[in-house]
N, C-alpha and C. Protein backbone atom coordinates (compact mmCIF):
# COMPACT_ATOMS: atom_id res chain seq x y z
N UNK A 1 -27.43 -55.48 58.63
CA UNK A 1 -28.01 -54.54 59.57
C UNK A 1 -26.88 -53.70 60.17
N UNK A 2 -27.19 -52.26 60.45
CA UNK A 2 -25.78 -51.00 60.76
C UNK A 2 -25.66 -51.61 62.50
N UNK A 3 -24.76 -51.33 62.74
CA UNK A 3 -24.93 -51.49 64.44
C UNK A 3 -25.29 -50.43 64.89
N UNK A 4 -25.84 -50.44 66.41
CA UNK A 4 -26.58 -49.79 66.80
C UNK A 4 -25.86 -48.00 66.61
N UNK A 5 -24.38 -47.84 66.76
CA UNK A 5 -23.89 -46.66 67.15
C UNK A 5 -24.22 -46.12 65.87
N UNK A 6 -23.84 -46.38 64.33
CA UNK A 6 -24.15 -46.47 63.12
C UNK A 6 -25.39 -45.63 63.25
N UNK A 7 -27.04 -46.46 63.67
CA UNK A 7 -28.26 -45.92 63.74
C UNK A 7 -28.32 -44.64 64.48
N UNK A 8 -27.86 -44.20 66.03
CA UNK A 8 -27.94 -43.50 66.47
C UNK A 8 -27.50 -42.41 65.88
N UNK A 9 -26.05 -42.08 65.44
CA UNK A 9 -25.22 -41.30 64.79
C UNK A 9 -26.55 -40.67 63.81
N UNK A 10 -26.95 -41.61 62.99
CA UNK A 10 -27.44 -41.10 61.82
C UNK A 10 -29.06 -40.81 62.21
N UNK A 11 -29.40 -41.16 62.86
CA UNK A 11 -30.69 -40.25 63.97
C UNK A 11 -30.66 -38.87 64.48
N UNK A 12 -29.32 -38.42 64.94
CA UNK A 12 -28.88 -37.78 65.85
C UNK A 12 -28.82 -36.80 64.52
N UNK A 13 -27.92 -36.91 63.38
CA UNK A 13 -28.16 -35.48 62.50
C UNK A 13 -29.13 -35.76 61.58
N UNK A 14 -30.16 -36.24 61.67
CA UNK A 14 -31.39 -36.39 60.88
C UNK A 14 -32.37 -35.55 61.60
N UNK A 15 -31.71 -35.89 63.65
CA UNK A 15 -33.21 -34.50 64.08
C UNK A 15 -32.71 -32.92 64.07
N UNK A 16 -31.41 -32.74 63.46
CA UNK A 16 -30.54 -31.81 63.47
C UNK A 16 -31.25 -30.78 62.53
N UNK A 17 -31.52 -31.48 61.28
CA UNK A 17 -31.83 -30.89 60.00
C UNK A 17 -33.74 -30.43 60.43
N UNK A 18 -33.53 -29.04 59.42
CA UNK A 18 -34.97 -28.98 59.56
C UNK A 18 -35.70 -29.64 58.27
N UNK A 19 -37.18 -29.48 58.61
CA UNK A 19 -37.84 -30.15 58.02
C UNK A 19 -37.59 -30.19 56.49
N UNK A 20 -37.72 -29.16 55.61
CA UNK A 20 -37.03 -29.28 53.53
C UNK A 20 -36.30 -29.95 53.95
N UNK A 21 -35.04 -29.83 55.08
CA UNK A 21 -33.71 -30.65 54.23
C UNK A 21 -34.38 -32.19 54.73
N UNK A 22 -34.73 -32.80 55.65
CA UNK A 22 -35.49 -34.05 56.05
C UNK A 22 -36.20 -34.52 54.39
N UNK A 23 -36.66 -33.72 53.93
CA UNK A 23 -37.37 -34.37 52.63
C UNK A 23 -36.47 -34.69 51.63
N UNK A 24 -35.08 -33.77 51.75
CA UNK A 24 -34.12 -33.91 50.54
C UNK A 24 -33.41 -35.29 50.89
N UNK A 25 -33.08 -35.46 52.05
CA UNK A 25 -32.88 -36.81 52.65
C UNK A 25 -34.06 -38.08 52.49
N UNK A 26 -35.12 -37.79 52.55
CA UNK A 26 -35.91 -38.88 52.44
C UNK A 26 -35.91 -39.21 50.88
N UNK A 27 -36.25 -38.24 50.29
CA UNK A 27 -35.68 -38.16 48.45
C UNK A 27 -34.20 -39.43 48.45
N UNK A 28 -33.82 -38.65 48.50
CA UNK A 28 -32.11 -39.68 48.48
C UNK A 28 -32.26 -41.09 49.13
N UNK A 29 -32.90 -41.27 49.85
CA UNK A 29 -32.87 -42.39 50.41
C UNK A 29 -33.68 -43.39 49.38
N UNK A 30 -34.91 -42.73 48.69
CA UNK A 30 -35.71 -43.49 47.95
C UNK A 30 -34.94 -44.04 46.52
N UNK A 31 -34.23 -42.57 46.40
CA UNK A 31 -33.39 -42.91 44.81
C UNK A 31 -32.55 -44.53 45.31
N UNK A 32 -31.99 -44.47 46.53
CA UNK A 32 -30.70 -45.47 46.75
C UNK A 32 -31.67 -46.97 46.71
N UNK A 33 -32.85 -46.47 47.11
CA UNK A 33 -33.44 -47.64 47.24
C UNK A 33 -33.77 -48.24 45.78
N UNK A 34 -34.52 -47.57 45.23
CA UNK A 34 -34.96 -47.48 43.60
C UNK A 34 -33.80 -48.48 43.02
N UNK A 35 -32.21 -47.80 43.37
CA UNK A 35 -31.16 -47.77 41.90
C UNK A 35 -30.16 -49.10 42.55
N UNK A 36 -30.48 -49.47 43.75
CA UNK A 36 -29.95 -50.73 43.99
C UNK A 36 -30.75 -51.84 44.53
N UNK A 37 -32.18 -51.25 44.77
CA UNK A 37 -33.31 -52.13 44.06
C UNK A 37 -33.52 -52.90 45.63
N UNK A 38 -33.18 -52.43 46.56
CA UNK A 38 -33.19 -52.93 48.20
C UNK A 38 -34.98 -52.39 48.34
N UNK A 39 -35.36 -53.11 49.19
CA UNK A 39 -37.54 -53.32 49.46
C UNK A 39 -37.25 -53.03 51.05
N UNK A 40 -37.69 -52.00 50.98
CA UNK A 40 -37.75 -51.45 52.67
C UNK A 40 -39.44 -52.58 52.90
N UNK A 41 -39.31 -52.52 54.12
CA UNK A 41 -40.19 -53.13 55.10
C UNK A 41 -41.46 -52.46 54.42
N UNK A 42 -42.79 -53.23 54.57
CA UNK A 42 -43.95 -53.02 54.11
C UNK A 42 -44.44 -51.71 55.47
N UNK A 43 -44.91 -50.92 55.00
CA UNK A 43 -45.86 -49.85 56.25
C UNK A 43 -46.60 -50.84 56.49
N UNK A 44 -47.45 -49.94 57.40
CA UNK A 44 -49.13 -50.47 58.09
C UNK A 44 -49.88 -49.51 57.25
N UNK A 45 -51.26 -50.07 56.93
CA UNK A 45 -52.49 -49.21 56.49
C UNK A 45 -52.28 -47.66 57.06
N UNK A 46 -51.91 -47.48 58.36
CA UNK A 46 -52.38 -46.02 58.62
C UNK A 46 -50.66 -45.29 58.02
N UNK A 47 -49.67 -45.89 58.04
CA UNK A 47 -48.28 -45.51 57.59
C UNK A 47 -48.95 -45.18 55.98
N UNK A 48 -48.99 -45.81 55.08
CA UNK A 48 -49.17 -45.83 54.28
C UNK A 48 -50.30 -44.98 53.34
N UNK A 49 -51.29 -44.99 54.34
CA UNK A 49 -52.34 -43.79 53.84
C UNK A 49 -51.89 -42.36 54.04
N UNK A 50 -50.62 -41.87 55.27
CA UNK A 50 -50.23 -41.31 55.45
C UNK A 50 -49.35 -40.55 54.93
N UNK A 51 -47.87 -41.47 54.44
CA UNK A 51 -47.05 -41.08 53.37
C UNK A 51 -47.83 -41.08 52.11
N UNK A 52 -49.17 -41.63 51.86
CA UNK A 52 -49.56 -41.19 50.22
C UNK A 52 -50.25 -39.56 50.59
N UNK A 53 -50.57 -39.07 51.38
CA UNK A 53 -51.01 -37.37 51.82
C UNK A 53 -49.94 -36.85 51.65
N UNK A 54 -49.23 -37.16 52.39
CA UNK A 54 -47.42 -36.36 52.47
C UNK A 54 -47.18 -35.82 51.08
N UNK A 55 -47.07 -37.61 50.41
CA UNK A 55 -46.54 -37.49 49.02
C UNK A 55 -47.31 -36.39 48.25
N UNK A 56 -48.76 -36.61 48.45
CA UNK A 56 -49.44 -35.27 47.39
C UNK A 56 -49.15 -34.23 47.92
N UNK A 57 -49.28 -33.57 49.07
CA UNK A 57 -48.85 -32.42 49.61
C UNK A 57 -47.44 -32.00 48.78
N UNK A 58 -46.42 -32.63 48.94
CA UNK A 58 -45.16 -32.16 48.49
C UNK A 58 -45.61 -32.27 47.20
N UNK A 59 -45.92 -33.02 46.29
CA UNK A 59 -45.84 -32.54 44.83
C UNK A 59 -46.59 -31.64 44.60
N UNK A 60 -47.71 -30.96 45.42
CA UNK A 60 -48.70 -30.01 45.01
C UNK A 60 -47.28 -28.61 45.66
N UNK A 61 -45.93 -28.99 46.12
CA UNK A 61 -44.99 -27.68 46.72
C UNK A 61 -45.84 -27.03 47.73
N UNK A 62 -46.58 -27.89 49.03
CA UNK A 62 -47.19 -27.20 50.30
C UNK A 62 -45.67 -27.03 51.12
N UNK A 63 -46.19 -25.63 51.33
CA UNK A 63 -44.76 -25.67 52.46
C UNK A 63 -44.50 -26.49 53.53
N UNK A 64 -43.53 -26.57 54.08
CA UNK A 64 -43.02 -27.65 55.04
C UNK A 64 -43.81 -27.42 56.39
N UNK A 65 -44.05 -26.32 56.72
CA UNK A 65 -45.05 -25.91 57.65
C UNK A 65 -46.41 -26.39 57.97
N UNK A 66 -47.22 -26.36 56.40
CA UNK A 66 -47.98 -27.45 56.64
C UNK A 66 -48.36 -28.61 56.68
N UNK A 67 -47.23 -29.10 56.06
CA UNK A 67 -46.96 -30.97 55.81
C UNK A 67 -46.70 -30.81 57.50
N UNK A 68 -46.02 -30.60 57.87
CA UNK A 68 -45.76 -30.61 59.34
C UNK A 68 -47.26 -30.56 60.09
N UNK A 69 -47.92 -29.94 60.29
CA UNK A 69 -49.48 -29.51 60.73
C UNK A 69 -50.24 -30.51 60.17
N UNK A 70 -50.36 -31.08 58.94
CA UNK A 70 -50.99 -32.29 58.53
C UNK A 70 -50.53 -33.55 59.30
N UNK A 71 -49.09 -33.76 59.23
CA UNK A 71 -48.74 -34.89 59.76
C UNK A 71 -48.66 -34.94 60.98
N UNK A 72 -48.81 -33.71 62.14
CA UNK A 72 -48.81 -34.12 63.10
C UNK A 72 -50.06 -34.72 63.48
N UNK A 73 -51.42 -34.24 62.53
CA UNK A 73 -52.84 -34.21 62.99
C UNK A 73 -52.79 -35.54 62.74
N UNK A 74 -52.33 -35.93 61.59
CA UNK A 74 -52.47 -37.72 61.58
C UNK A 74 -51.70 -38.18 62.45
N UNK A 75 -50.70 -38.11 63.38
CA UNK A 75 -50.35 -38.96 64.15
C UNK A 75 -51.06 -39.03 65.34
N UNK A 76 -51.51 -38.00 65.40
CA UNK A 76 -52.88 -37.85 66.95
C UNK A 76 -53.71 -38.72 66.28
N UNK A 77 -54.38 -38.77 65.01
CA UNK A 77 -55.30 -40.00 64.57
C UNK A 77 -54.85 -40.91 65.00
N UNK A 78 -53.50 -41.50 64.35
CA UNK A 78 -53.02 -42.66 64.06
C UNK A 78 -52.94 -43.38 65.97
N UNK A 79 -52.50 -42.50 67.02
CA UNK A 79 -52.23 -42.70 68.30
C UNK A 79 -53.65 -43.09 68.80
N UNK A 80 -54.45 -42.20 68.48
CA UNK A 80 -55.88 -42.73 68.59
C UNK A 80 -56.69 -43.84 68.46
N UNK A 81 -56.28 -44.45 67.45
CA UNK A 81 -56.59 -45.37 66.52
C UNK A 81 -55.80 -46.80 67.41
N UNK A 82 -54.68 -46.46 67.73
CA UNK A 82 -53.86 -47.93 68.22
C UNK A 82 -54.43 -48.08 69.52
N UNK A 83 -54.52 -46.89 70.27
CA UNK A 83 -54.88 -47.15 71.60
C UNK A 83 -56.68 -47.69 71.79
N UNK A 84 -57.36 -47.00 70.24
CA UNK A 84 -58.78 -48.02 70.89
C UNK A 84 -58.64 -49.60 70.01
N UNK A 85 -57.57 -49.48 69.02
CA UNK A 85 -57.48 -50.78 69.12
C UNK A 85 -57.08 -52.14 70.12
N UNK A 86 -56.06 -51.50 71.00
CA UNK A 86 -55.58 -52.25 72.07
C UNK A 86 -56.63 -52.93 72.74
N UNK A 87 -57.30 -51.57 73.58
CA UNK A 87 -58.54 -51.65 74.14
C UNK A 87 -59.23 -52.09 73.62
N UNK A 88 -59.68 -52.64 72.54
CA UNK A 88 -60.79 -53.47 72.46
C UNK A 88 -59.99 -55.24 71.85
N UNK A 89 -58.91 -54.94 71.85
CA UNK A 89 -58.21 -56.53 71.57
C UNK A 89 -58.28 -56.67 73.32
N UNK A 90 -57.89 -56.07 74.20
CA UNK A 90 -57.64 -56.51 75.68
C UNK A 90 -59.06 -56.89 76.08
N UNK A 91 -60.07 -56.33 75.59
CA UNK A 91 -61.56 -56.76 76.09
C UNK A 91 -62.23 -57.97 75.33
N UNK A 92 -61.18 -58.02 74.17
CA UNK A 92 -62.01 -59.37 73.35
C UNK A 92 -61.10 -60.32 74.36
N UNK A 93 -59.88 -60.18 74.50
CA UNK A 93 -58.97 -61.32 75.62
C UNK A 93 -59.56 -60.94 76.76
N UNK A 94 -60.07 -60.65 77.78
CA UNK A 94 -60.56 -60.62 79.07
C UNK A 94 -61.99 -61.34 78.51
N UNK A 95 -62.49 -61.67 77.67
CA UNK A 95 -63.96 -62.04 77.74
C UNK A 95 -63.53 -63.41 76.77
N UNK A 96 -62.73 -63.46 76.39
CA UNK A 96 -62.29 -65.07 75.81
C UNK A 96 -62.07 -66.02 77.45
N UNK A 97 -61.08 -65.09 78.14
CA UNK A 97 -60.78 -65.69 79.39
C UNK A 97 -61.82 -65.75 80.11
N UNK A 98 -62.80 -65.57 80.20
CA UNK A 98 -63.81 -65.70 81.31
C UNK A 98 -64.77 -66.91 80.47
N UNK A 99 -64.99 -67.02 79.35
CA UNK A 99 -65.58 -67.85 78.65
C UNK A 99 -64.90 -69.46 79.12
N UNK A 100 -63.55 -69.01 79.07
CA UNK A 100 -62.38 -70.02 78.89
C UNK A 100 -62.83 -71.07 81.07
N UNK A 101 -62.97 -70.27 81.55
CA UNK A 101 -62.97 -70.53 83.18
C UNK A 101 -64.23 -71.31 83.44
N UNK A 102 -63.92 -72.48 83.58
CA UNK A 102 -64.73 -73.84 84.32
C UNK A 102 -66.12 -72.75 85.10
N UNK A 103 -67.19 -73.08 84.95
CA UNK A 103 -68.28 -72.30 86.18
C UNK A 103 -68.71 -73.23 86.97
N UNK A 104 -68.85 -72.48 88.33
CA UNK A 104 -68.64 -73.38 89.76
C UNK A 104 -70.24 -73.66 89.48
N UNK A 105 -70.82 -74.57 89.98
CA UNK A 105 -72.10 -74.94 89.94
C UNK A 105 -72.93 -73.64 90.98
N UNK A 106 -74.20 -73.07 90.72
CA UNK A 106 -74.46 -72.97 91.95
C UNK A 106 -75.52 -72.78 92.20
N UNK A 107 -75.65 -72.81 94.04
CA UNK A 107 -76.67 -73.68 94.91
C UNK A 107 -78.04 -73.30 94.43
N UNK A 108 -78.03 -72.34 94.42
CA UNK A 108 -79.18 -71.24 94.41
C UNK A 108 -79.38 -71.19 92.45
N UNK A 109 -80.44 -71.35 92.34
CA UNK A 109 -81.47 -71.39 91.37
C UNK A 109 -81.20 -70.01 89.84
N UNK A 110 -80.60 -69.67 89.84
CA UNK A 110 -80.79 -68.52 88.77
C UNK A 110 -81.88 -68.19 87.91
N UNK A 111 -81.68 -67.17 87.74
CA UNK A 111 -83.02 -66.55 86.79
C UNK A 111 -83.57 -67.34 85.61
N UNK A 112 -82.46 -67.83 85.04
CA UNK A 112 -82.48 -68.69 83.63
C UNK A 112 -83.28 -69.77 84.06
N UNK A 113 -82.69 -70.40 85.16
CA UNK A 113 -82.68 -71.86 85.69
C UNK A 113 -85.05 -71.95 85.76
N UNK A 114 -85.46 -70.64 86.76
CA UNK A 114 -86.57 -71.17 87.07
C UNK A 114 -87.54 -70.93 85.75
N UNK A 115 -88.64 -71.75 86.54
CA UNK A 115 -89.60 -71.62 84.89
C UNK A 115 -90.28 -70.68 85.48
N UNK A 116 -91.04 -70.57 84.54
CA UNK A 116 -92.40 -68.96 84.63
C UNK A 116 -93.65 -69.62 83.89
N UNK A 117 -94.86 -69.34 84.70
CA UNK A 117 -95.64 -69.76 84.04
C UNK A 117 -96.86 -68.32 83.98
N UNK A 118 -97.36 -68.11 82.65
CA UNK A 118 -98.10 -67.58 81.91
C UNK A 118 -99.81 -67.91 82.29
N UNK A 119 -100.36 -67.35 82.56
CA UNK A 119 -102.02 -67.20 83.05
C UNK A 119 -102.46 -66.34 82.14
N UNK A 120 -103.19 -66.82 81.01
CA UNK A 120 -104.15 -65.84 80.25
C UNK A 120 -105.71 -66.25 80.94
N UNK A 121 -106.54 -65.19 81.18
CA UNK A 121 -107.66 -65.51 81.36
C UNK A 121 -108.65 -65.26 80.01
């Protein structure tokens, strides 16, 4: 693993470059990966559905302009997407926890509790 100054450095002229040269770099990076045979980290489903758009875009030669305009629209998806996932993992855990909590007995009779009785004439 690079140390951290290593990462930054090479962050720092990666946001330098505009977007073509960013692809000629991501190119190169794939060959190094390919030809010494190193397995980058698996994406997530939405990473991955993502770079396969990218990928057709660039081989169909869309200008960088609109790969840019595509990919930003998927990251507003993708941001979308995590935040109602959260929200509904935090509501399945707030309703596990209340399931989870001892119930105090109580005094008074509840709806469930009384019976009902039915009169057909």
């Amino acid at each position: 693993m690079a140390d951290a100054f290593l990462r930054r450095r090479v962050w720092r002229k990666l946001e330098s470059l505009p977007d073509e040269r960013l692809y000629q770099v991501l190119d190169y990076i794939e060959f190094l990966e390919e030809r010494y045979g190193e397995e980058p980290p698996e994406p997530d489903k939405m990473q991955r559905f993502a770079e396969g758009i990218q990928d057709k875009l660039r081989a169909r030669r869309a200008a960088p302009w609109a790969l840019k305009g595509v990919m930003s629209a998927l990251s507003v998806v993708d941001r979308a997407v995590g935040t109602a996932a959260k929200t509904a993992r935090d509501v399945a855990q707030e309703l596990a926890d209340v399931r989870r909590k001892p119930r105090k007995p109580d005094t008074d009779e509840g709806p469930e509790d009384r019976s009902t009785k039915i009169i057909v004439d």
